[in-house]
C-alpha atoms as a PDB file:
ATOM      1  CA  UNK A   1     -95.684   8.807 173.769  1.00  0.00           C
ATOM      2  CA  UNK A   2     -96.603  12.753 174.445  1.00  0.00           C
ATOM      3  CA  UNK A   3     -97.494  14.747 172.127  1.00  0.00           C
ATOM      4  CA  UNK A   4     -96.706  18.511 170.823  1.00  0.00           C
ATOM      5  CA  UNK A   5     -99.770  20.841 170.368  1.00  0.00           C
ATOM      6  CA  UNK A   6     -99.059  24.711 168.728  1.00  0.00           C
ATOM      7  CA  UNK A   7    -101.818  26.613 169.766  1.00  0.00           C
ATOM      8  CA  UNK A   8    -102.796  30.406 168.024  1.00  0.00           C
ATOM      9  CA  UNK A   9    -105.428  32.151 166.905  1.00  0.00           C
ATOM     10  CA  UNK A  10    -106.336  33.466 163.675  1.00  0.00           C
ATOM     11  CA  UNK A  11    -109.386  34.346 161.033  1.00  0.00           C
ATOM     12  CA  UNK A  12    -111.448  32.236 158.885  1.00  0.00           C
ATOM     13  CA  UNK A  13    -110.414  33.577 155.777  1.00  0.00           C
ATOM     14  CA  UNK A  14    -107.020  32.393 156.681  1.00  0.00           C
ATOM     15  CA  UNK A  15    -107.472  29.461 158.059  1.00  0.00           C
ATOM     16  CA  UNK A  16    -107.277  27.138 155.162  1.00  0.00           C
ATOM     17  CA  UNK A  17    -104.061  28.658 153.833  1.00  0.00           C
ATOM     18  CA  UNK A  18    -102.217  28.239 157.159  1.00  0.00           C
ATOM     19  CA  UNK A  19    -103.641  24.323 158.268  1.00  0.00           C
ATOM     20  CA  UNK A  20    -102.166  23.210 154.597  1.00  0.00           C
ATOM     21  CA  UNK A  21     -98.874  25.431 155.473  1.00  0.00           C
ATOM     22  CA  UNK A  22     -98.355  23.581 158.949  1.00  0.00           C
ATOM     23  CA  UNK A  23     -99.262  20.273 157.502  1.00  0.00           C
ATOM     24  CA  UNK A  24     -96.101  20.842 155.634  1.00  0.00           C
ATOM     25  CA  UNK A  25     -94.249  21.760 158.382  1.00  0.00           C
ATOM     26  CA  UNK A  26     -95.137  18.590 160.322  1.00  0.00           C
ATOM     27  CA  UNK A  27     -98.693  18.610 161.854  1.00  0.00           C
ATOM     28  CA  UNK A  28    -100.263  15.448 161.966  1.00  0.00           C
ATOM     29  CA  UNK A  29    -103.883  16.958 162.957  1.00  0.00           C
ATOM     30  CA  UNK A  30    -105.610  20.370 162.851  1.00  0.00           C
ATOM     31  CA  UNK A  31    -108.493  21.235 165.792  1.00  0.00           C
ATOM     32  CA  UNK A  32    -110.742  24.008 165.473  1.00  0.00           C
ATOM     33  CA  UNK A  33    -112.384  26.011 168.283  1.00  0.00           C
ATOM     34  CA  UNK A  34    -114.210  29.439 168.203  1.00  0.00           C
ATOM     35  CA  UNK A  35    -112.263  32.448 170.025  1.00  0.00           C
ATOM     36  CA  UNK A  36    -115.191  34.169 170.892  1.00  0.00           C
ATOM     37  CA  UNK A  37    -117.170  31.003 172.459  1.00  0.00           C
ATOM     38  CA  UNK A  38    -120.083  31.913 169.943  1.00  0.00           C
ATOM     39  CA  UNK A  39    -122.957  28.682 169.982  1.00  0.00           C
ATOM     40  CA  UNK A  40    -121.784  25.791 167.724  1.00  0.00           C
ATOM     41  CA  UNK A  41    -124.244  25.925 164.645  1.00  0.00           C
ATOM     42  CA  UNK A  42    -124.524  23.273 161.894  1.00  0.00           C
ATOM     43  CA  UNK A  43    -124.394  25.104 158.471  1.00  0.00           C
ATOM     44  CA  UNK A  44    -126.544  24.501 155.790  1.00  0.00           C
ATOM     45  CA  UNK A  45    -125.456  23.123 152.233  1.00  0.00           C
ATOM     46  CA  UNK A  46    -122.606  25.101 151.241  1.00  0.00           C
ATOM     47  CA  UNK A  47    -121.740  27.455 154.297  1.00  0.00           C
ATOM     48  CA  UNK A  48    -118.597  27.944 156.355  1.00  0.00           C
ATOM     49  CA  UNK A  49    -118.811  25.522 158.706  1.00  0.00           C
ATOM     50  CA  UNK A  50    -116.186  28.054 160.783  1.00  0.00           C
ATOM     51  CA  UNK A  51    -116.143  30.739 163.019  1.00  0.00           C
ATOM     52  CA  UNK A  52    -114.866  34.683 162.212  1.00  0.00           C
ATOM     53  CA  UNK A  53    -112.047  34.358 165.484  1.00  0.00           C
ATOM     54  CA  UNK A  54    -110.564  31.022 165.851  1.00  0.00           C
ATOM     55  CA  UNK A  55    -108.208  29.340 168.075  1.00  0.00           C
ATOM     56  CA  UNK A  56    -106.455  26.265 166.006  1.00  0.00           C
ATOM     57  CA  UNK A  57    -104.409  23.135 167.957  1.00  0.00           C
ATOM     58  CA  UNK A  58    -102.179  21.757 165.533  1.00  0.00           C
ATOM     59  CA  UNK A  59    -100.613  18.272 166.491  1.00  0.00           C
ATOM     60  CA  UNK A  60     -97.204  17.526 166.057  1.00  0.00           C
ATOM     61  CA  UNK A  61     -95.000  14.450 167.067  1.00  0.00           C
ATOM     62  CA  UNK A  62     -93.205  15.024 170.079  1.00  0.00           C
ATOM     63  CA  UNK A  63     -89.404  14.712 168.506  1.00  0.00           C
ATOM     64  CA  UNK A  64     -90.652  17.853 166.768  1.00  0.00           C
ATOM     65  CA  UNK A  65     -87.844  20.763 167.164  1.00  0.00           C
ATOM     66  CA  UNK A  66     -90.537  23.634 168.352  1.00  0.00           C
ATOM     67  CA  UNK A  67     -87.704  26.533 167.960  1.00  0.00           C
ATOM     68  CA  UNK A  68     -87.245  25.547 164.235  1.00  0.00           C
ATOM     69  CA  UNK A  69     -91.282  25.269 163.687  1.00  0.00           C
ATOM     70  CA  UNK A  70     -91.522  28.551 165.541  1.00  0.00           C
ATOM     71  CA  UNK A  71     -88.881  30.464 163.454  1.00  0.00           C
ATOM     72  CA  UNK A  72     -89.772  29.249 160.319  1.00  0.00           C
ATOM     73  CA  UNK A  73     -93.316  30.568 160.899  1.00  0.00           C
ATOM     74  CA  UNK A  74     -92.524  33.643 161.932  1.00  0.00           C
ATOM     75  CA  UNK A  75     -90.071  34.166 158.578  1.00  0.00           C
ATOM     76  CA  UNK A  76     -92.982  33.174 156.528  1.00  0.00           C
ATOM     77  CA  UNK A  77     -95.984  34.963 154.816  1.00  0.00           C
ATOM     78  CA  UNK A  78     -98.009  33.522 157.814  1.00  0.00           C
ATOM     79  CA  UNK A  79     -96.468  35.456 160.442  1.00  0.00           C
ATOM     80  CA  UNK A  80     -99.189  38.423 160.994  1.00  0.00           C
ATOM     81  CA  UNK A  81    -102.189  35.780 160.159  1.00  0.00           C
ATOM     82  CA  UNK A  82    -100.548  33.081 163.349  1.00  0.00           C
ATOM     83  CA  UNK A  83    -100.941  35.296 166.143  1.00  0.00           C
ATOM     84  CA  UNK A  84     -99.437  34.563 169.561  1.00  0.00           C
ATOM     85  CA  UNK A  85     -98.328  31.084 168.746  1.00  0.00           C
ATOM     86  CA  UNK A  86     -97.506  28.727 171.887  1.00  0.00           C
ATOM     87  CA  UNK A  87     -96.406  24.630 172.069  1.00  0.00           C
ATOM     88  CA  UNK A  88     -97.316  23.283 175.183  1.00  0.00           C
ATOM     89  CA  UNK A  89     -97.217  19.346 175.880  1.00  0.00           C
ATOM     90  CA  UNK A  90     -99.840  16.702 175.779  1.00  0.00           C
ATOM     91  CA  UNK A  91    -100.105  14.125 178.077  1.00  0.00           C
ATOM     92  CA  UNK A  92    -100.403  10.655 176.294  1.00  0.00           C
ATOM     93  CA  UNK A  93    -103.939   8.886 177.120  1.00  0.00           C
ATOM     94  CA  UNK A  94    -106.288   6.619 175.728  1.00  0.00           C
ATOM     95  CA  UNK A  95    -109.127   9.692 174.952  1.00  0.00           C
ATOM     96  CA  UNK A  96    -111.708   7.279 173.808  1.00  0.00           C
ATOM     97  CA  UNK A  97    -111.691   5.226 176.915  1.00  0.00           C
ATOM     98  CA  UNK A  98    -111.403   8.562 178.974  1.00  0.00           C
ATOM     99  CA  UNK A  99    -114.395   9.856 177.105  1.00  0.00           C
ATOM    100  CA  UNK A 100    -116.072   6.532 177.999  1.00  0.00           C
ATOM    101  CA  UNK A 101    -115.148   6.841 181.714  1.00  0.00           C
ATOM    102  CA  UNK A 102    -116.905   9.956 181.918  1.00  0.00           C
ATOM    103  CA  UNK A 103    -120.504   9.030 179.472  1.00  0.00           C
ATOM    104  CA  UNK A 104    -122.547   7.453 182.611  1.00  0.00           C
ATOM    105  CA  UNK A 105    -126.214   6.276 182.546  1.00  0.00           C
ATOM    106  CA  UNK A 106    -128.859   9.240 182.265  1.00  0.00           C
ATOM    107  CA  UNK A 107    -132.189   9.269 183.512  1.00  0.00           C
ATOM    108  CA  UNK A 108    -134.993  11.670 181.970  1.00  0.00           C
ATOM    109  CA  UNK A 109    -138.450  11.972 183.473  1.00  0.00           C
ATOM    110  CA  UNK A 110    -139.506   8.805 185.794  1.00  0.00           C
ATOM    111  CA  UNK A 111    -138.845   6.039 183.951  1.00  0.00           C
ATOM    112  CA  UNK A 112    -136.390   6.400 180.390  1.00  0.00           C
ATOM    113  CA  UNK A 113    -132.557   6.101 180.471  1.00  0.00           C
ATOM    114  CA  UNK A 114    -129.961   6.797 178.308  1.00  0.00           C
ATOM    115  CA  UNK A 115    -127.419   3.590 179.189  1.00  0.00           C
ATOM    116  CA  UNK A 116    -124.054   3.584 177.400  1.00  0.00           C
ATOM    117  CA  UNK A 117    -123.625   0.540 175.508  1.00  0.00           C
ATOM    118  CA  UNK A 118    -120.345  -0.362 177.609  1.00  0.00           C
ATOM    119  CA  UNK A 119    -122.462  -0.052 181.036  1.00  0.00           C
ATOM    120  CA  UNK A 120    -125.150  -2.119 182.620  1.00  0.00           C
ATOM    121  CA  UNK A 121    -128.507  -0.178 183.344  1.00  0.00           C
ATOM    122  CA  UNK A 122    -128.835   1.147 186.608  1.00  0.00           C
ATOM    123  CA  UNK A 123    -132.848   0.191 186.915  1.00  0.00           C
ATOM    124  CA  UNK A 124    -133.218  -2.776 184.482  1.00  0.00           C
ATOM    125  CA  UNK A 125    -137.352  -2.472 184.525  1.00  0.00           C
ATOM    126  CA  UNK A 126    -136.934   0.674 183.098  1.00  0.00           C
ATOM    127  CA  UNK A 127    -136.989   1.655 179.924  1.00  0.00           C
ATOM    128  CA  UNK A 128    -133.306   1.740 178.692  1.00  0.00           C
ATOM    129  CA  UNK A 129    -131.638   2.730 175.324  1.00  0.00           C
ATOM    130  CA  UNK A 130    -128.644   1.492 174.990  1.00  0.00           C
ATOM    131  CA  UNK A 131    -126.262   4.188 172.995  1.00  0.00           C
ATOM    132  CA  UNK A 132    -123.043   4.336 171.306  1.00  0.00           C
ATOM    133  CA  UNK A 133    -123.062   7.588 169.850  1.00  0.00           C
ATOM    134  CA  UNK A 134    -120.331   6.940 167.239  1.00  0.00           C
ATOM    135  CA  UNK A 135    -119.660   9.619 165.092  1.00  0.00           C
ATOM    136  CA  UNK A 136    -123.587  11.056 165.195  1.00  0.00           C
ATOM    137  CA  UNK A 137    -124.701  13.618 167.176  1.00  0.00           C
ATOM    138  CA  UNK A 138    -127.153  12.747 170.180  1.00  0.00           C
ATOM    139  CA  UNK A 139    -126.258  11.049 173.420  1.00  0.00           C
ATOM    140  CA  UNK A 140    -128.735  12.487 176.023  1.00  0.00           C
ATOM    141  CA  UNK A 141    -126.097  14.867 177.590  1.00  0.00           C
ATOM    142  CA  UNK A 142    -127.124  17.540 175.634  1.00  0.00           C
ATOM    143  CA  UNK A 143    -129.795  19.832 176.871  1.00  0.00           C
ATOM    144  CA  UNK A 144    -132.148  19.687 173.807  1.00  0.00           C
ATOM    145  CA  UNK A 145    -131.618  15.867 173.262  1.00  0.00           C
ATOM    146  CA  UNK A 146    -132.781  15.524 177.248  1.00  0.00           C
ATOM    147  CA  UNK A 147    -135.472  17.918 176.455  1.00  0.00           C
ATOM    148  CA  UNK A 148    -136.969  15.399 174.043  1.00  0.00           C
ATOM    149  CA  UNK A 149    -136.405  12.435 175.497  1.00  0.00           C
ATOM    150  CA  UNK A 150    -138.025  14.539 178.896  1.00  0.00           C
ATOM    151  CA  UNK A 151    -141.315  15.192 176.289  1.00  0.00           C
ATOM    152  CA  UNK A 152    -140.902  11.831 175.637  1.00  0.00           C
ATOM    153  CA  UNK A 153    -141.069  10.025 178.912  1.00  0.00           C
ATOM    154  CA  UNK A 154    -144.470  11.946 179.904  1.00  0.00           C
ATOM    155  CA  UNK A 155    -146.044  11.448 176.363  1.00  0.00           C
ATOM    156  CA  UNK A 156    -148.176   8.235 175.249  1.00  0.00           C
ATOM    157  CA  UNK A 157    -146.850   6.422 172.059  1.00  0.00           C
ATOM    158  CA  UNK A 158    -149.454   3.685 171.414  1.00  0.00           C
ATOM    159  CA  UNK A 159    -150.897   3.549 168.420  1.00  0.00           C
ATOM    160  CA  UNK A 160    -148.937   5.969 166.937  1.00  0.00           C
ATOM    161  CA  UNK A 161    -146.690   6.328 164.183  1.00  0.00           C
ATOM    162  CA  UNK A 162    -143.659   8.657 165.012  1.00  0.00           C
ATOM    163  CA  UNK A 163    -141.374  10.412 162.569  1.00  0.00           C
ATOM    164  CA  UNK A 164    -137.562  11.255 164.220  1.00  0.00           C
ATOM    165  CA  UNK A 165    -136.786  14.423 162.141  1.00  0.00           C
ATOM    166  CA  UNK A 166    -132.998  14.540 161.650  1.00  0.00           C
ATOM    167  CA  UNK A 167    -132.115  11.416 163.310  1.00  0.00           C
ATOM    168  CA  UNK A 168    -128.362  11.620 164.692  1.00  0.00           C
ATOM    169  CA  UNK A 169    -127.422   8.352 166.596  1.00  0.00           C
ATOM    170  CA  UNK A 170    -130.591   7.393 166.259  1.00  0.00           C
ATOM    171  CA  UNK A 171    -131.912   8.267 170.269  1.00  0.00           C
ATOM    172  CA  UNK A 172    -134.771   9.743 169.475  1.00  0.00           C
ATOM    173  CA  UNK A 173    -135.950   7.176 167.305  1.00  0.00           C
ATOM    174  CA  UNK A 174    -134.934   3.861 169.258  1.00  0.00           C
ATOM    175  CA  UNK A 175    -137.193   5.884 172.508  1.00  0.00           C
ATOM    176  CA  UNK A 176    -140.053   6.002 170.317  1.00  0.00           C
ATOM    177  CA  UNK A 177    -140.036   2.165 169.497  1.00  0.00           C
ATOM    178  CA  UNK A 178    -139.447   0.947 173.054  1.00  0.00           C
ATOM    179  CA  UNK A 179    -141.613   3.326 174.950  1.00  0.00           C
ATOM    180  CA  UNK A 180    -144.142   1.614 171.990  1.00  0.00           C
ATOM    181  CA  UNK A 181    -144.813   3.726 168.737  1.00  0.00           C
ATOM    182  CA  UNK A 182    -146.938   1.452 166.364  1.00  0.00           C
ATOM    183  CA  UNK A 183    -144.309   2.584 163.776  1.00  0.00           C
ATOM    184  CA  UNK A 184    -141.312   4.990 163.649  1.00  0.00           C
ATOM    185  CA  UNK A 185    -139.280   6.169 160.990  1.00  0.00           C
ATOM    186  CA  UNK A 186    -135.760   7.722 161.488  1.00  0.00           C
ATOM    187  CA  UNK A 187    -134.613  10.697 158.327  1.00  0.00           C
ATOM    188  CA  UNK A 188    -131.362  12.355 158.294  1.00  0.00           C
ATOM    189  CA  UNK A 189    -129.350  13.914 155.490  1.00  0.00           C
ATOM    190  CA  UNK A 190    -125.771  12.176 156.943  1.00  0.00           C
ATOM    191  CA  UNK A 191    -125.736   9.122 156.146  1.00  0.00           C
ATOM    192  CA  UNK A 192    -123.278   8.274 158.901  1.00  0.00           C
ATOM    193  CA  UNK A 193    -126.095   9.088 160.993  1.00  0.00           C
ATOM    194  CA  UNK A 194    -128.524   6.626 158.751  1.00  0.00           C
ATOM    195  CA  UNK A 195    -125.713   3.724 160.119  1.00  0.00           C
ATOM    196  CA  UNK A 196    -125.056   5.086 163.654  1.00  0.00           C
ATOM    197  CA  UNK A 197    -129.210   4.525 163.855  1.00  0.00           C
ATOM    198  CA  UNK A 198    -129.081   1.580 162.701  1.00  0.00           C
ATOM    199  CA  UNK A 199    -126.321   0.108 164.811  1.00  0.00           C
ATOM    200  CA  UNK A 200    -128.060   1.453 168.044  1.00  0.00           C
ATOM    201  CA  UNK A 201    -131.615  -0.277 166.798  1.00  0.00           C
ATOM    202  CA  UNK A 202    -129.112  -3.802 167.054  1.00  0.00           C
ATOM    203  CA  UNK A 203    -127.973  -3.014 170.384  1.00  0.00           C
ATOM    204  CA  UNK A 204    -131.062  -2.363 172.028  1.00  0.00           C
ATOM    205  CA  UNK A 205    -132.479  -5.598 169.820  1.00  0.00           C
ATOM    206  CA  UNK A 206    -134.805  -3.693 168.003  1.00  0.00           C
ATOM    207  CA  UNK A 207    -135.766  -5.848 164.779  1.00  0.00           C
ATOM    208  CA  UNK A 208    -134.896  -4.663 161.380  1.00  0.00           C
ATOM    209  CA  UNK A 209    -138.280  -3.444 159.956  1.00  0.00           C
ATOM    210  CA  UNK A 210    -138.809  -1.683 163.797  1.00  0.00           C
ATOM    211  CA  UNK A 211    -137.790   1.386 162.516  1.00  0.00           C
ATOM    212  CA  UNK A 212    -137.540   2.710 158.874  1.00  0.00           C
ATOM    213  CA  UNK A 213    -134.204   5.167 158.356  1.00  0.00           C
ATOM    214  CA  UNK A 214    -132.857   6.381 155.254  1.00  0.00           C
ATOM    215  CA  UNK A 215    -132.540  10.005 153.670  1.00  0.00           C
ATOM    216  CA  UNK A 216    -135.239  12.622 153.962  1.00  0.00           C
ATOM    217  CA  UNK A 217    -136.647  11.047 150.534  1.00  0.00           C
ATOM    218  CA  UNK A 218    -137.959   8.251 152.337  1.00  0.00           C
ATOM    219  CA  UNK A 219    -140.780   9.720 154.313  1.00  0.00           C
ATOM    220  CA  UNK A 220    -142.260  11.557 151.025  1.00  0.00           C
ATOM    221  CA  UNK A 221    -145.682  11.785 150.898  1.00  0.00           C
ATOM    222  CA  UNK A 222    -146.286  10.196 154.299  1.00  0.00           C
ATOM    223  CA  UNK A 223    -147.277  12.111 157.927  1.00  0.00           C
ATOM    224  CA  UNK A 224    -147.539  10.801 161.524  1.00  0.00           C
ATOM    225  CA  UNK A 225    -149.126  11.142 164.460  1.00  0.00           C
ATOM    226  CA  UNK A 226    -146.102  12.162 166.348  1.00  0.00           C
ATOM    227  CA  UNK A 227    -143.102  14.126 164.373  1.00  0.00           C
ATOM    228  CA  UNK A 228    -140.074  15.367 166.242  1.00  0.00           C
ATOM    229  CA  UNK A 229    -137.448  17.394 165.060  1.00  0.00           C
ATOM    230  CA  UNK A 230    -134.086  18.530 167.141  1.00  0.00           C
ATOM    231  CA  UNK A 231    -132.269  20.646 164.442  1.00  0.00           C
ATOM    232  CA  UNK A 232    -131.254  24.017 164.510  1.00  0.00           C
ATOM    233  CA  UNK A 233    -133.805  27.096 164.542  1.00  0.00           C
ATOM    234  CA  UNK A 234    -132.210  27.979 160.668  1.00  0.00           C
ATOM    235  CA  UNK A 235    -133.335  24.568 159.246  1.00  0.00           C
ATOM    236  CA  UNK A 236    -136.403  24.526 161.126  1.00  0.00           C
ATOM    237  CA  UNK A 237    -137.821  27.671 159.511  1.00  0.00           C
ATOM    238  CA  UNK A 238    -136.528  26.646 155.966  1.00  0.00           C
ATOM    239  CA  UNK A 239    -138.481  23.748 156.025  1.00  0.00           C
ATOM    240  CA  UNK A 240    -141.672  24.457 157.913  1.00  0.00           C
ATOM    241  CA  UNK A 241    -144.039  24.179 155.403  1.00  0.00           C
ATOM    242  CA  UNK A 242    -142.424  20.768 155.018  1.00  0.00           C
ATOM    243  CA  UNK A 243    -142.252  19.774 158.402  1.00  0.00           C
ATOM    244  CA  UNK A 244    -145.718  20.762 159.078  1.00  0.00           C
ATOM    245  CA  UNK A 245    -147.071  18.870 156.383  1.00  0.00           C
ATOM    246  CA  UNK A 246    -145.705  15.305 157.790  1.00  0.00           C
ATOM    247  CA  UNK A 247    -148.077  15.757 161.286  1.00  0.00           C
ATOM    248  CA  UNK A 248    -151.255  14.188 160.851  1.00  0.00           C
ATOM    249  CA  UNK A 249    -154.404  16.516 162.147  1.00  0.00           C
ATOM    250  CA  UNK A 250    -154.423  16.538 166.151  1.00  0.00           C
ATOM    251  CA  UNK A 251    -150.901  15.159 165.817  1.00  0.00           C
ATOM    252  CA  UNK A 252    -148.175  16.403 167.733  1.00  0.00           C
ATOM    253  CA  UNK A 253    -145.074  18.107 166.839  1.00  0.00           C
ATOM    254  CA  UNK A 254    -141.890  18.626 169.300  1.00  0.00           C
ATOM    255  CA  UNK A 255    -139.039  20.978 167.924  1.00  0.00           C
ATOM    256  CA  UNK A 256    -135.576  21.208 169.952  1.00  0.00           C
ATOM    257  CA  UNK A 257    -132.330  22.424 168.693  1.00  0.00           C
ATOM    258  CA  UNK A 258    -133.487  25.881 169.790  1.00  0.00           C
ATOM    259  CA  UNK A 259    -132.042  29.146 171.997  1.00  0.00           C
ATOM    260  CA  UNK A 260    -134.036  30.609 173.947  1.00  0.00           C
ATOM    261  CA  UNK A 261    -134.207  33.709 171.790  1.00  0.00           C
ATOM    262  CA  UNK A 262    -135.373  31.956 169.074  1.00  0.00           C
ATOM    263  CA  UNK A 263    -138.171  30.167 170.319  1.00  0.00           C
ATOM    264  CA  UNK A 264    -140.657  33.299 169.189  1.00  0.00           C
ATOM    265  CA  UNK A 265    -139.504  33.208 165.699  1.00  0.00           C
ATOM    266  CA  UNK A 266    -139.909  30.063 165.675  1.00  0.00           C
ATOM    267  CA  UNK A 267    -143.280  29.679 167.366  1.00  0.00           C
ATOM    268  CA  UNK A 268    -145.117  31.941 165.394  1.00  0.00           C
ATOM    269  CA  UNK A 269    -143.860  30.647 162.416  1.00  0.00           C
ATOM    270  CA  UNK A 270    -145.417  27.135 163.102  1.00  0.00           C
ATOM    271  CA  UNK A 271    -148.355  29.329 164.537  1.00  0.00           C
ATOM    272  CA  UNK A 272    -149.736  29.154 161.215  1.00  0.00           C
ATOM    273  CA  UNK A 273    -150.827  25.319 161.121  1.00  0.00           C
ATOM    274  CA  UNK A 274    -150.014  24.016 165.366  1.00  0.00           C
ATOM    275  CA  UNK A 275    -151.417  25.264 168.428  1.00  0.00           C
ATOM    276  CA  UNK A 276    -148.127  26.102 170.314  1.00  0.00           C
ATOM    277  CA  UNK A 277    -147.682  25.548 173.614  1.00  0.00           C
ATOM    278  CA  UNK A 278    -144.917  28.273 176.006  1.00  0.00           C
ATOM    279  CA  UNK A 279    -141.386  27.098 175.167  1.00  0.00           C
ATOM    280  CA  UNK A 280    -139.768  24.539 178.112  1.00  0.00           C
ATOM    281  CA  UNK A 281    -136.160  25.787 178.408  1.00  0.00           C
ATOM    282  CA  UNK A 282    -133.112  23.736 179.924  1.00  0.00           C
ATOM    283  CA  UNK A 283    -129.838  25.811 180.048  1.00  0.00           C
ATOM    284  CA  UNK A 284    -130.136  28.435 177.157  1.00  0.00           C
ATOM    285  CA  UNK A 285    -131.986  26.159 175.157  1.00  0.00           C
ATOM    286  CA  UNK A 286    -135.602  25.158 174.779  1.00  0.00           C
ATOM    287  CA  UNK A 287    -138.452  23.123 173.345  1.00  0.00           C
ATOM    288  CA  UNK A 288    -141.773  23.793 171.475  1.00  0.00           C
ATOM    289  CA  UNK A 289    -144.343  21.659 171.513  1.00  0.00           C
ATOM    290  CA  UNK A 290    -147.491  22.159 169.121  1.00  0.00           C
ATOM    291  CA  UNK A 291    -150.887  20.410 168.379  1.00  0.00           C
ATOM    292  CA  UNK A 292    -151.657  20.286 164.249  1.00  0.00           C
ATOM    293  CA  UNK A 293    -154.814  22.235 163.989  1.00  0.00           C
END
């Protein structure tokens, strides 16, 4: 059946109040989006994971009376904070299979492609991950995911052990081992990225000990030839020292995650310990790659 969606706009510090408030009222689902189409930036530990300006979808059944909803907001203590409210009808689809539809094989550099799970590979002597994303972030449509896996295509793995900073689905990391890292090891503080890793290493038929995943705690004490990190430029500073210490000496580092006017910062603060090589950008974002000194 269709579906009812109230669309407004209103501030963070409101936010909260007014989701619980239409939840009340009926709303089956909240949605989120920022009003001033600011980049989407993970937040560390204990920040706002929200925007100042926000436009909010709120889902409601489509028997919903939209005059009564409408009315009763504006009589509330909500009115000034739900600004320029609207309903508008949704058509009913199957979203997941649409998104599916529209996720088609990727190539990156010569010979590496990104093949959903649900689609054969378009060149099957090349090297192909299979993906399901899941609920992880990284699927190779992104422009600093294909700026790794671009690094990747052109770089040579053998022999080396490889360390997939902040892991996602797990792309990154399930490259590494087919384009033949000796060893690789996959860290991520979400553990629902910990399982969406591991479920792509069965797909592509990677065996179990192929790659070691688990929380950051894992790779303690231990550096590789090879360490790649696609975060955000925030994280990436905070843990430099950290990061740095996991490459091995003549090792190579690759950091993503990046806009373009942050790749300075950025650079010079891994300056201290990598020769740094000019940022490669790809949209408005970019990628550093260093040398450990």
């Amino acid at each position: 059946m269709p579906w009812l969606q109230l669309k407004f706009s209103t501030e963070q510090q409101d936010v909260d109040n007014i989701s619980d408030y239409l939840m009340e009222l009926g709303a089956l689902s909240m949605t989120y989006e920022d009003a001033q189409d600011n980049p989407i930036l993970e937040p560390l530990p204990g920040e706002t994971p929200l925007w100042d300006n926000l436009i909010v979808s709120a889902l409601f059944d489509a028997n919903c009376n939209t005059a009564d909803v409408l009315d009763i907001i504006q009589q509330s203590n909500f009115a000034e904070s739900i600004k320029n409210p609207l309903f508008e009808q949704l058509e009913d689809k199957d979203w997941e299979r649409a998104w599916m539809d529209n996720f088609h094989p990727i190539q990156f550099g010569h010979s590496l492609w990104i093949v959903p799970s649900w689609h054969e590979p378009p060149n099957p002597k090349a090297t192909n991950i299979l993906l399901d994303p899941g609920l992880a972030f990284g699927t190779g449509t992104h422009p600093t995911t294909a700026l790794c896996l671009e690094w990747m295509d052109g770089a040579s793995f053998e022999n080396c052990s490889v360390l997939d900073y902040g892991c996602g689905s797990g792309i990154l990391a399930v490259a590494a081992a087919k384009l033949g890292a000796k060893s690789v090891t996959a860290i991520d503080i979400d553990p629902q990225a910990i399982k969406a890793t591991t479920d792509n290493m069965a797909r592509n038929h990677l065996p179990d000990s192929s790659i070691e995943r688990g929380l950051p705690e894992i790779a303690k004490n231990q550096s590789f030839d090879i360490v790649i990190a696609n975060i955000l430029a925030g994280p990436l500073k905070e843990l430099a020292p950290s990061i740095a210490e996991k490459v091995n000496p003549k090792g190579k580092l690759v950091l993503s995650g990046l806009l373009k006017e942050q790749a300075d910062e950025i650079s010079q603060c891994y300056s201290k310990w990598f020769n740094m090589k000019p940022a490669v950008d790809k949209e408005d974002w970019i990628r550093l790659e260093g040398t450990k000194r």
